[in-house]
Protein backbone atom coordinates (compact mmCIF):
# COMPACT_ATOMS: atom_id res chain seq x y z
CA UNK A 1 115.50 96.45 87.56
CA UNK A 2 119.50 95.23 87.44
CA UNK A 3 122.04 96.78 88.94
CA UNK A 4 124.36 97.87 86.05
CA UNK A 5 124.27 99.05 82.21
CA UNK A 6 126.03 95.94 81.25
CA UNK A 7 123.17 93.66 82.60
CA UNK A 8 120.83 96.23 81.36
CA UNK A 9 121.72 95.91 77.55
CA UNK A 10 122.48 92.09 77.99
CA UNK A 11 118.75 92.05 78.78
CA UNK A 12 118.08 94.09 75.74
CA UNK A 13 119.95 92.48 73.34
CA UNK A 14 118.56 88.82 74.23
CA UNK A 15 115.06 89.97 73.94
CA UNK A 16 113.75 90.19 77.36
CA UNK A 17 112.39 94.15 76.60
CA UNK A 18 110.00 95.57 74.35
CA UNK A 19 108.94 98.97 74.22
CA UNK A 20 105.40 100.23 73.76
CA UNK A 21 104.59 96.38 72.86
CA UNK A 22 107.95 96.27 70.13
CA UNK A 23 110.53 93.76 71.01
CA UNK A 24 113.82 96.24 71.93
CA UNK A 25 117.05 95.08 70.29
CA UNK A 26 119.28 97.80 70.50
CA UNK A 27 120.35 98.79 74.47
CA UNK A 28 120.57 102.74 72.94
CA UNK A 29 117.08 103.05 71.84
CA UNK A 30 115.84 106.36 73.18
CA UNK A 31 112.60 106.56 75.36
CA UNK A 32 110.42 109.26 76.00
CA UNK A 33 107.82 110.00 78.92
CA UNK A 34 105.15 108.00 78.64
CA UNK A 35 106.49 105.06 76.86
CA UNK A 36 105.41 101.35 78.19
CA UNK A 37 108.36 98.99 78.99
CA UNK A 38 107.80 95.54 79.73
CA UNK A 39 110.84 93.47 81.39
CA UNK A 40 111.01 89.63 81.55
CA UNK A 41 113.32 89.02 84.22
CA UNK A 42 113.72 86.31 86.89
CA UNK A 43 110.41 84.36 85.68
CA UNK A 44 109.05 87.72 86.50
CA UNK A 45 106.97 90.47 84.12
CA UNK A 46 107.11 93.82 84.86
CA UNK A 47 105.33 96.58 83.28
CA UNK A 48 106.24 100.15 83.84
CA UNK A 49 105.51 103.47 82.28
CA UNK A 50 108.22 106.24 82.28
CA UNK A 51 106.86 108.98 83.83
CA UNK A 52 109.55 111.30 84.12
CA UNK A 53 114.06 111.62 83.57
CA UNK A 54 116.56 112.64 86.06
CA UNK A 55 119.46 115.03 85.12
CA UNK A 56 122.01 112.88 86.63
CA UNK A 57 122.51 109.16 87.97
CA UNK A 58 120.92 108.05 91.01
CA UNK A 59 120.33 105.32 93.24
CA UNK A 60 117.63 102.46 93.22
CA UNK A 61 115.24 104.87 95.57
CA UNK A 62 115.35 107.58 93.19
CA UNK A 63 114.70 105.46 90.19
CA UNK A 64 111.36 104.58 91.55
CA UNK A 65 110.27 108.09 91.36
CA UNK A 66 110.75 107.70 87.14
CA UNK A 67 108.17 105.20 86.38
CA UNK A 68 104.63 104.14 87.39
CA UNK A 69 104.60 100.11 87.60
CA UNK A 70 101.50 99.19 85.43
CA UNK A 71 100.60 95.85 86.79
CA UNK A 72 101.71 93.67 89.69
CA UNK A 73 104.82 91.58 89.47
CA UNK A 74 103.90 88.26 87.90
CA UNK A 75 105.47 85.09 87.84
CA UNK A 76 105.83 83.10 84.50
């Protein structure tokens, strides 16, 4: 969804993520398969559901792989 950790937990932190419907405060909460994630970003919503964990860091291409987007992009 961004392109580094730092934008990541900024995201986090200001309350643009919740977690299975739970506003996310803390960029180090874990997540487990199956968990919802909802992202406000860009005037955007996106909801995804993690569907799986890679062993190592990867690209953008094989990030998709790890989740299942639950609805369509919306615009606010």
């Amino acid at each position: 969804m961004v392109k580094a950790r730092t934008s990541a937990a900024e995201l986090v932190e200001s309350g643009h993520v919740r977690i299975n419907g739970a506003r996310e405060k803390s960029p180090g909460h874990a997540i487990k398969i199956g968990d919802v994630i909802t992202i406000a970003l860009d005037r955007t919503v996106r909801v995804l559901k993690v569907t799986a964990f890679n062993e190592r860091r990867g690209d953008a291409a094989s990030a998709r792989v790890l989740y299942e987007e639950l609805s369509e992009v919306k615009r606010n």
